[in-house]
Protein backbone atom coordinates (compact mmCIF):
# COMPACT_ATOMS: atom_id res chain seq x y z
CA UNK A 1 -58.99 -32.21 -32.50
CA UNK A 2 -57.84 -30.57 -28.84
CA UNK A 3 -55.20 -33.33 -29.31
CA UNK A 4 -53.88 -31.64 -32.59
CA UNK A 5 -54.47 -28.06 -31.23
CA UNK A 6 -51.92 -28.44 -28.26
CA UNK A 7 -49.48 -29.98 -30.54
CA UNK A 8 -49.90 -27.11 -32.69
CA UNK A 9 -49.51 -24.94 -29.64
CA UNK A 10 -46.27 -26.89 -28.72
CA UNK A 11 -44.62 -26.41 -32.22
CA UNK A 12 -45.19 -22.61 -31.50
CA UNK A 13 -44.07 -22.24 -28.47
CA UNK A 14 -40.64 -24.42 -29.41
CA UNK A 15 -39.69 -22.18 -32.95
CA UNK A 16 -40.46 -19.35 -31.17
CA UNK A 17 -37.89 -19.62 -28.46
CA UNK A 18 -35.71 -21.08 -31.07
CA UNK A 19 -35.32 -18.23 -33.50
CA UNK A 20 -35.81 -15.59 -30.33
CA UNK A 21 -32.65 -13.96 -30.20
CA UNK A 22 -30.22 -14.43 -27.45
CA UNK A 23 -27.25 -12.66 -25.36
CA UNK A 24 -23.49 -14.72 -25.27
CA UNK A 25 -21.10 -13.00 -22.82
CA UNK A 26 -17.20 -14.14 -23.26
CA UNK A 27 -14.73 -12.83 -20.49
CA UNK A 28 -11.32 -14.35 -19.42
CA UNK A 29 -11.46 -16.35 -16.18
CA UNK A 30 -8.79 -13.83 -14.65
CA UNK A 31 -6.80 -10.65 -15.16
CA UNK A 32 -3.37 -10.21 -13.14
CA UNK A 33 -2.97 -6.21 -12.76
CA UNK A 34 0.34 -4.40 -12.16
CA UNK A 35 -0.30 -2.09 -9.14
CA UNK A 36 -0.51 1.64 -9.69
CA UNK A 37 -0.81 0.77 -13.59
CA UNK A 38 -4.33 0.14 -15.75
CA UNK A 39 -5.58 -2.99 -15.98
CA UNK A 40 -8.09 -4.22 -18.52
CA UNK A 41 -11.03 -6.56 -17.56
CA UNK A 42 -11.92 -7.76 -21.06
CA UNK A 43 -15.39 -9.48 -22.33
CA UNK A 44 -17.04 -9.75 -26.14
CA UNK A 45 -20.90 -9.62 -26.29
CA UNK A 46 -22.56 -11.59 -29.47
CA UNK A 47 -25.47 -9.36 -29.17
CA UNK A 48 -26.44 -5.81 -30.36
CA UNK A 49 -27.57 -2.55 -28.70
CA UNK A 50 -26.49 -2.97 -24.93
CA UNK A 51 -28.87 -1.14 -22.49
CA UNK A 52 -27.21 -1.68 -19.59
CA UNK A 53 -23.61 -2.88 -18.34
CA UNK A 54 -23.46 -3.46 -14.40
CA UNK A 55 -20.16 -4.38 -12.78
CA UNK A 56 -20.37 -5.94 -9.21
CA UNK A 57 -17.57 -6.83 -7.08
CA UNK A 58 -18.16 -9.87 -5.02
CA UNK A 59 -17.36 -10.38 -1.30
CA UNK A 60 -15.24 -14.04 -0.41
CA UNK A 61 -18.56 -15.03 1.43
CA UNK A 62 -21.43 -13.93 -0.76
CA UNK A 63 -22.66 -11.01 1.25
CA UNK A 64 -21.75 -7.13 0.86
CA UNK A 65 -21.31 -7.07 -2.76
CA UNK A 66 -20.55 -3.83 -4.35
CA UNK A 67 -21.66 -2.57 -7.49
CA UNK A 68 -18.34 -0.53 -8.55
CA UNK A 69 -19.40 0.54 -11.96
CA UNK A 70 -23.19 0.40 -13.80
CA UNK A 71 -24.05 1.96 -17.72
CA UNK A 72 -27.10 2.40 -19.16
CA UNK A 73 -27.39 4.07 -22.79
CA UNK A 74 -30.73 5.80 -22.16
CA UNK A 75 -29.06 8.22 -19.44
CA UNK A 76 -26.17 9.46 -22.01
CA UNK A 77 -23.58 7.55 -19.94
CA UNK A 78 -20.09 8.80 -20.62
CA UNK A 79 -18.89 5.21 -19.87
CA UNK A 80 -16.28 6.72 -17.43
CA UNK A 81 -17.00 6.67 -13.23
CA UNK A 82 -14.18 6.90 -11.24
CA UNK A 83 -11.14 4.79 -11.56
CA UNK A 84 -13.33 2.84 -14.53
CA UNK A 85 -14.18 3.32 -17.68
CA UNK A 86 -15.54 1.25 -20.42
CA UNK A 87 -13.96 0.50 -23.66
CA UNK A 88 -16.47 -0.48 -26.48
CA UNK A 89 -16.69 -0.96 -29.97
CA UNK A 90 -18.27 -4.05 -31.88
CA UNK A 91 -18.72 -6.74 -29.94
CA UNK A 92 -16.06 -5.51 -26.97
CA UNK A 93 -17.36 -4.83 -23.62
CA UNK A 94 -14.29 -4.42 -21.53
CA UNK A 95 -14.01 -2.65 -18.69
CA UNK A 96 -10.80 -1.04 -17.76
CA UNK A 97 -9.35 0.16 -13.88
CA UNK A 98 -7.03 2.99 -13.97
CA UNK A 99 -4.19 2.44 -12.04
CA UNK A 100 -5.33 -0.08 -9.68
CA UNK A 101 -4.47 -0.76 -6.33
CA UNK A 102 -3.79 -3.68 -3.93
CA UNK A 103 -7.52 -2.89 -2.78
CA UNK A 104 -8.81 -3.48 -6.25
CA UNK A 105 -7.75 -7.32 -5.73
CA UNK A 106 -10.72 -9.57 -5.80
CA UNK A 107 -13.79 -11.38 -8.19
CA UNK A 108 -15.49 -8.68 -10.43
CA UNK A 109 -19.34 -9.82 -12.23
CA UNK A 110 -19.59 -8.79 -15.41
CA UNK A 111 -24.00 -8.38 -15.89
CA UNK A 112 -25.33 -6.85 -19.77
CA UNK A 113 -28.94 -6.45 -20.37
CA UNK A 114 -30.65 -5.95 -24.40
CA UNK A 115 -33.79 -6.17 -25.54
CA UNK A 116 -32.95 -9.43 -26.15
CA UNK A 117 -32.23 -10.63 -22.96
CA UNK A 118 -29.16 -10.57 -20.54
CA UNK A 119 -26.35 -12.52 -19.80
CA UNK A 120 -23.53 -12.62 -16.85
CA UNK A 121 -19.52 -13.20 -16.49
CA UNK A 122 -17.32 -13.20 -13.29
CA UNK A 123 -13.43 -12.86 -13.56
CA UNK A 124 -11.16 -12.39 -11.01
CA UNK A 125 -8.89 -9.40 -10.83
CA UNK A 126 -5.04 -10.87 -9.51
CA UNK A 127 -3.00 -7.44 -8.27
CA UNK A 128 0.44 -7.86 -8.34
CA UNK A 129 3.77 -5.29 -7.13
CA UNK A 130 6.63 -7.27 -8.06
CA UNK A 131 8.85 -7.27 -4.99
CA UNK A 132 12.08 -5.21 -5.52
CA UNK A 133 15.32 -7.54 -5.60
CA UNK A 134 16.16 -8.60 -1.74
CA UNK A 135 18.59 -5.80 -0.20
CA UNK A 136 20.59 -6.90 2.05
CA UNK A 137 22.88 -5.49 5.04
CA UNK A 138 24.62 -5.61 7.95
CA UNK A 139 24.03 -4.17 11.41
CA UNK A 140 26.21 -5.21 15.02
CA UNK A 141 24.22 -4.90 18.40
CA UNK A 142 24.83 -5.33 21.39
CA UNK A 143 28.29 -7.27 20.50
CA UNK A 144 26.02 -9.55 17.89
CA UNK A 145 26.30 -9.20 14.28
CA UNK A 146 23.53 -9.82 12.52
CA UNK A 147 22.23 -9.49 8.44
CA UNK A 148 19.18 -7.94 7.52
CA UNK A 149 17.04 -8.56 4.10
CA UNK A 150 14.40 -5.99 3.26
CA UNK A 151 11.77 -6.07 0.13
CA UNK A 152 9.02 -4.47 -0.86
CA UNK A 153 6.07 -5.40 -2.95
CA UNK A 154 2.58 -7.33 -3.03
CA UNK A 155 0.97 -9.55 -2.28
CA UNK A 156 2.25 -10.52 1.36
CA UNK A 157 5.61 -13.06 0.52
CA UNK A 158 7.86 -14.70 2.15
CA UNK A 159 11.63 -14.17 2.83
CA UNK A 160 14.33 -17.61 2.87
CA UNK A 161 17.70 -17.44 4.03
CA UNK A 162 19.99 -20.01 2.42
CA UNK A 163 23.47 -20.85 2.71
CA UNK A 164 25.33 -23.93 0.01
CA UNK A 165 24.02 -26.08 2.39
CA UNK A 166 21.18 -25.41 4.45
CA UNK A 167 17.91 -23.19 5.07
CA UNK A 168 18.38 -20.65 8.03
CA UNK A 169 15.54 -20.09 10.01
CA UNK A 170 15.48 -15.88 10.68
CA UNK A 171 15.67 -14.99 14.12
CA UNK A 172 12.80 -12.01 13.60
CA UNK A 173 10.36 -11.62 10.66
CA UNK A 174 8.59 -7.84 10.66
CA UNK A 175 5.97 -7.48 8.12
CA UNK A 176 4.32 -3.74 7.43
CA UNK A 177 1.77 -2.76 5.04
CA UNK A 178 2.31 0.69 3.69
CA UNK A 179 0.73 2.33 1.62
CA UNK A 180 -1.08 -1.11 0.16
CA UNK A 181 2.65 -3.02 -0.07
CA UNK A 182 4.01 -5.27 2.40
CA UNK A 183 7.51 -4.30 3.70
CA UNK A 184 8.93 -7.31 4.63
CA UNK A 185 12.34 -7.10 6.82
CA UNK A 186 14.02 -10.54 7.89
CA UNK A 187 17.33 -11.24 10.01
CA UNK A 188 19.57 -14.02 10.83
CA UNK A 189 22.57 -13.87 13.39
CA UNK A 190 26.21 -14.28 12.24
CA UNK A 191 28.82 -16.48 14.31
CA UNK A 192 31.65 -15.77 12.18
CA UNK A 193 32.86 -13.27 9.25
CA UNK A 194 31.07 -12.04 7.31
CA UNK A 195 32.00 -13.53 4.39
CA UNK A 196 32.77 -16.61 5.71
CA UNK A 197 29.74 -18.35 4.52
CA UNK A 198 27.64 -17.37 1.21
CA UNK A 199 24.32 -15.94 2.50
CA UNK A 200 21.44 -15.99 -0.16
CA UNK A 201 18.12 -13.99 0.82
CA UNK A 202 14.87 -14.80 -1.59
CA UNK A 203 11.27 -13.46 -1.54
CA UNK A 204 8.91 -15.78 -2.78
CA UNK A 205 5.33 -15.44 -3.81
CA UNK A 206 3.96 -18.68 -4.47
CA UNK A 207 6.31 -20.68 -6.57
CA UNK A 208 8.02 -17.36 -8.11
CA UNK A 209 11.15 -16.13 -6.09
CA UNK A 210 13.81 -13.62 -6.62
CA UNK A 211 17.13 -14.50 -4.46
CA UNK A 212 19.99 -12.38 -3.80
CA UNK A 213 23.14 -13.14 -2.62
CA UNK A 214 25.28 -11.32 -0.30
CA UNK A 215 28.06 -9.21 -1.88
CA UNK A 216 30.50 -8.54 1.05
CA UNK A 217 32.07 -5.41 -1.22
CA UNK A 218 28.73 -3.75 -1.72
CA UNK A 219 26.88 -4.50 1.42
CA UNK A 220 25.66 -1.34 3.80
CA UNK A 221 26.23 -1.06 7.47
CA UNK A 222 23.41 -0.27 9.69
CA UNK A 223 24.96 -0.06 13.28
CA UNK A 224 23.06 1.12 16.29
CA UNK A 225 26.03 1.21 17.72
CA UNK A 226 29.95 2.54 16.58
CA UNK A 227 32.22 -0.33 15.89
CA UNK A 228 35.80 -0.44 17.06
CA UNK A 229 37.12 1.00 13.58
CA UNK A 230 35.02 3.91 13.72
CA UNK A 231 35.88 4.72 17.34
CA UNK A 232 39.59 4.99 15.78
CA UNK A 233 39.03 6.89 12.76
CA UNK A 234 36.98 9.31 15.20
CA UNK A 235 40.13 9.24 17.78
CA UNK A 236 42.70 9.77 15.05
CA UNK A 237 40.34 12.85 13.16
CA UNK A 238 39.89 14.49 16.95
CA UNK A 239 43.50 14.21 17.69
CA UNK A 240 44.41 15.85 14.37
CA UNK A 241 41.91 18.69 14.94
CA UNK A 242 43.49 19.48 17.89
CA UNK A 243 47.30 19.62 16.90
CA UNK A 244 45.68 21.98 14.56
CA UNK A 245 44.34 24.56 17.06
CA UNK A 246 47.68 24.15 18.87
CA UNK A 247 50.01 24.94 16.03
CA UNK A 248 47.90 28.01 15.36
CA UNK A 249 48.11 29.13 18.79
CA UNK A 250 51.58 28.61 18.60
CA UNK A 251 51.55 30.35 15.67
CA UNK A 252 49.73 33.82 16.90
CA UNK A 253 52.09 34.08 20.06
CA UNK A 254 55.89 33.46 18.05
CA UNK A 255 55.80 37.06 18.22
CA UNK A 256 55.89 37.36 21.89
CA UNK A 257 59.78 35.97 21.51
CA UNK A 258 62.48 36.36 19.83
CA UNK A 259 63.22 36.07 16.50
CA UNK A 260 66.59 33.59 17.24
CA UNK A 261 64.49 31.66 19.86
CA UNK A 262 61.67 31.16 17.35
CA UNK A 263 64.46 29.62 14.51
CA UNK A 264 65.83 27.62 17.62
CA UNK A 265 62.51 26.16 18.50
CA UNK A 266 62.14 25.69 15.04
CA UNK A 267 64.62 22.73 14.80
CA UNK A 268 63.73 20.84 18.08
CA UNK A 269 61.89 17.69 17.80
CA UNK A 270 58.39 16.99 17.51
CA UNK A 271 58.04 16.49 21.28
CA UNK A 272 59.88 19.60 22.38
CA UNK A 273 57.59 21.52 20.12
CA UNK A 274 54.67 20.44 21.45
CA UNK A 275 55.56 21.29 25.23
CA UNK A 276 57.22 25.15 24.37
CA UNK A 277 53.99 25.31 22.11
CA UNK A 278 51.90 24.31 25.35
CA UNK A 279 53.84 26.79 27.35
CA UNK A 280 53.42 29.30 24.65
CA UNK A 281 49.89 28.99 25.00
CA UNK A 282 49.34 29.06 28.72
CA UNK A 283 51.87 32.23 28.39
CA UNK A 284 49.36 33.59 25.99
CA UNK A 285 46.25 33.37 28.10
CA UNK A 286 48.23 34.43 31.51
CA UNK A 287 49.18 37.80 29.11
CA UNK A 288 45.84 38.25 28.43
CA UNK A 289 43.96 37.68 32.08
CA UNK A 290 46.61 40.73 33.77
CA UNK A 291 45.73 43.03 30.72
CA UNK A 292 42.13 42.34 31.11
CA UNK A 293 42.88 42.89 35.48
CA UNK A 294 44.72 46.00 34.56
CA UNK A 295 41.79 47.40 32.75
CA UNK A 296 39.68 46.69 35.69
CA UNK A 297 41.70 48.24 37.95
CA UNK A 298 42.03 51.38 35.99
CA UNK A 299 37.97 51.64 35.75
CA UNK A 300 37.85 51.41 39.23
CA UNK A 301 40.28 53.67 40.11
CA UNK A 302 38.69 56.06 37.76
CA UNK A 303 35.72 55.33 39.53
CA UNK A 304 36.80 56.28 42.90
């Protein structure tokens, strides 16, 4: 008789916990997010009347978890807290991160509780700024020329030079985090021209890379220091400037002379009308110092 009564006992216990209803929780393995745009972390739930929706994100080694986001139905939860918000209707439980950052990056767990029971989901959250097409330029220091390829983006990449036949090894690699991006900024001396040699510069995250090759019409120059053609074009504008100012000083003392000199001077060459113009000048300022003696000599006088 006991026999029968625990195997009565057993068949109890077993339908019980077979027809007792349970909680299935679906999510993606992982999400990659665009950075400063929303990204969706979505999950279904085969189960009805949620109490509670808890989202952790997990630290690499286990320890200083954070719960970023928790809703419970029996404290009228808007479903909104911060930069997350949940989207539900049916069986969807997704959770959604308004414009995420590089800072956002990591594993997210996903915990529901019913009445039924409670279930739990992890997926991890892949952040993503897709580095801007390698810029490059030019810059000559110190007598050495040198080209420069600058990107921005995230996460942290790495920048190849390339010629047709061979990989160049940089000669300095800078890499600055601002404002959650990486700005990476690679050079690589040049021996000869230019454009002597096609240059290619790629960024590379993982397997995907974005190369750029060097287009000698388009590319900038960034010189600390002037090159030899811009010493010239600065000699050539300075020289000009100042035939200017002596033509119009020229100009304002004609009338100190004669009206047949002036026509004479007129049709001497280039040199000779530079040197009277000189002496025209000098003429000019001598004029001006005796007046300006004169009229101290008067005040003094007066003075006396």
């Amino acid at each position: 008789m006991g026999l029968c009564l625990n195997f009565f006992y057993l068949i109890v216990y077993l339908s019980m916990h077979y027809v007792e209803p349970f909680v299935k929780l679906d999510c993606v393995k992982s999400v990659i997010g665009i950075f400063n745009e929303d990204a969706e972390l979505p999950c279904s739930m085969e189960a009805a009347g949620m109490e509670t929706l808890t989202l952790t994100k997990l630290h690499e080694n286990g320890s200083n978890d954070k719960i970023v986001y928790k809703f419970n139905s029996n404290e009228n939860d808007t479903g909104v807290q911060g930069r997350i918000r949940l989207h539900q209707d049916s069986q969807n439980v997704s959770l959604i991160i308004q414009k995420i950052q590089a800072s956002d990056n990591g594993t997210y767990q996903f915990f529901v509780e019913t009445d039924h029971g409670h279930a739990s989901k992890s997926i991890h959250l892949i952040v993503r700024a897709p580095y801007t097409g390698p810029h490059i330029s030019k810059k000559e220091e110190n007598g050495t020329m040198f080209l420069v390829c600058t990107t921005v983006g995230y996460p942290l990449a790495h920048l190849y030079w390339k010629t047709e036949n061979e990989t160049i090894s940089p000669n300095s690699v800078d890499n600055v985090q601002l404002d959650e991006l990486y700005n990476i900024t690679s050079s690589i001396p040049v021996v000869d021209d230019w454009c002597s040699i096609k240059y290619t510069c790629s960024v590379c995250v993982g397997n995907d890379c974005i190369s750029r090759e060097l287009d000698c019409l388009k590319v900038e120059a960034i010189s600390q220091q002037p090159l030899a053609g811009d010493r010239t074009r600065v000699g050539v504008i300075l020289s000009f400037v100042f035939l200017i100012l002596l033509c119009t000083a020229a100009f304002y003392c004609r009338k100190k002379f004669s009206k047949a000199y002036f026509w004479k001077q007129s049709t001497a060459t280039l040199v000779n009308f530079v040197a009277h113009s000189l002496i025209s000048y000098s003429c000019c300022s001598l004029c001006i110092q005796v007046n300006e003696l004169k009229s101290e000599l008067k005040d003094t006088n007066r003075k006396i």
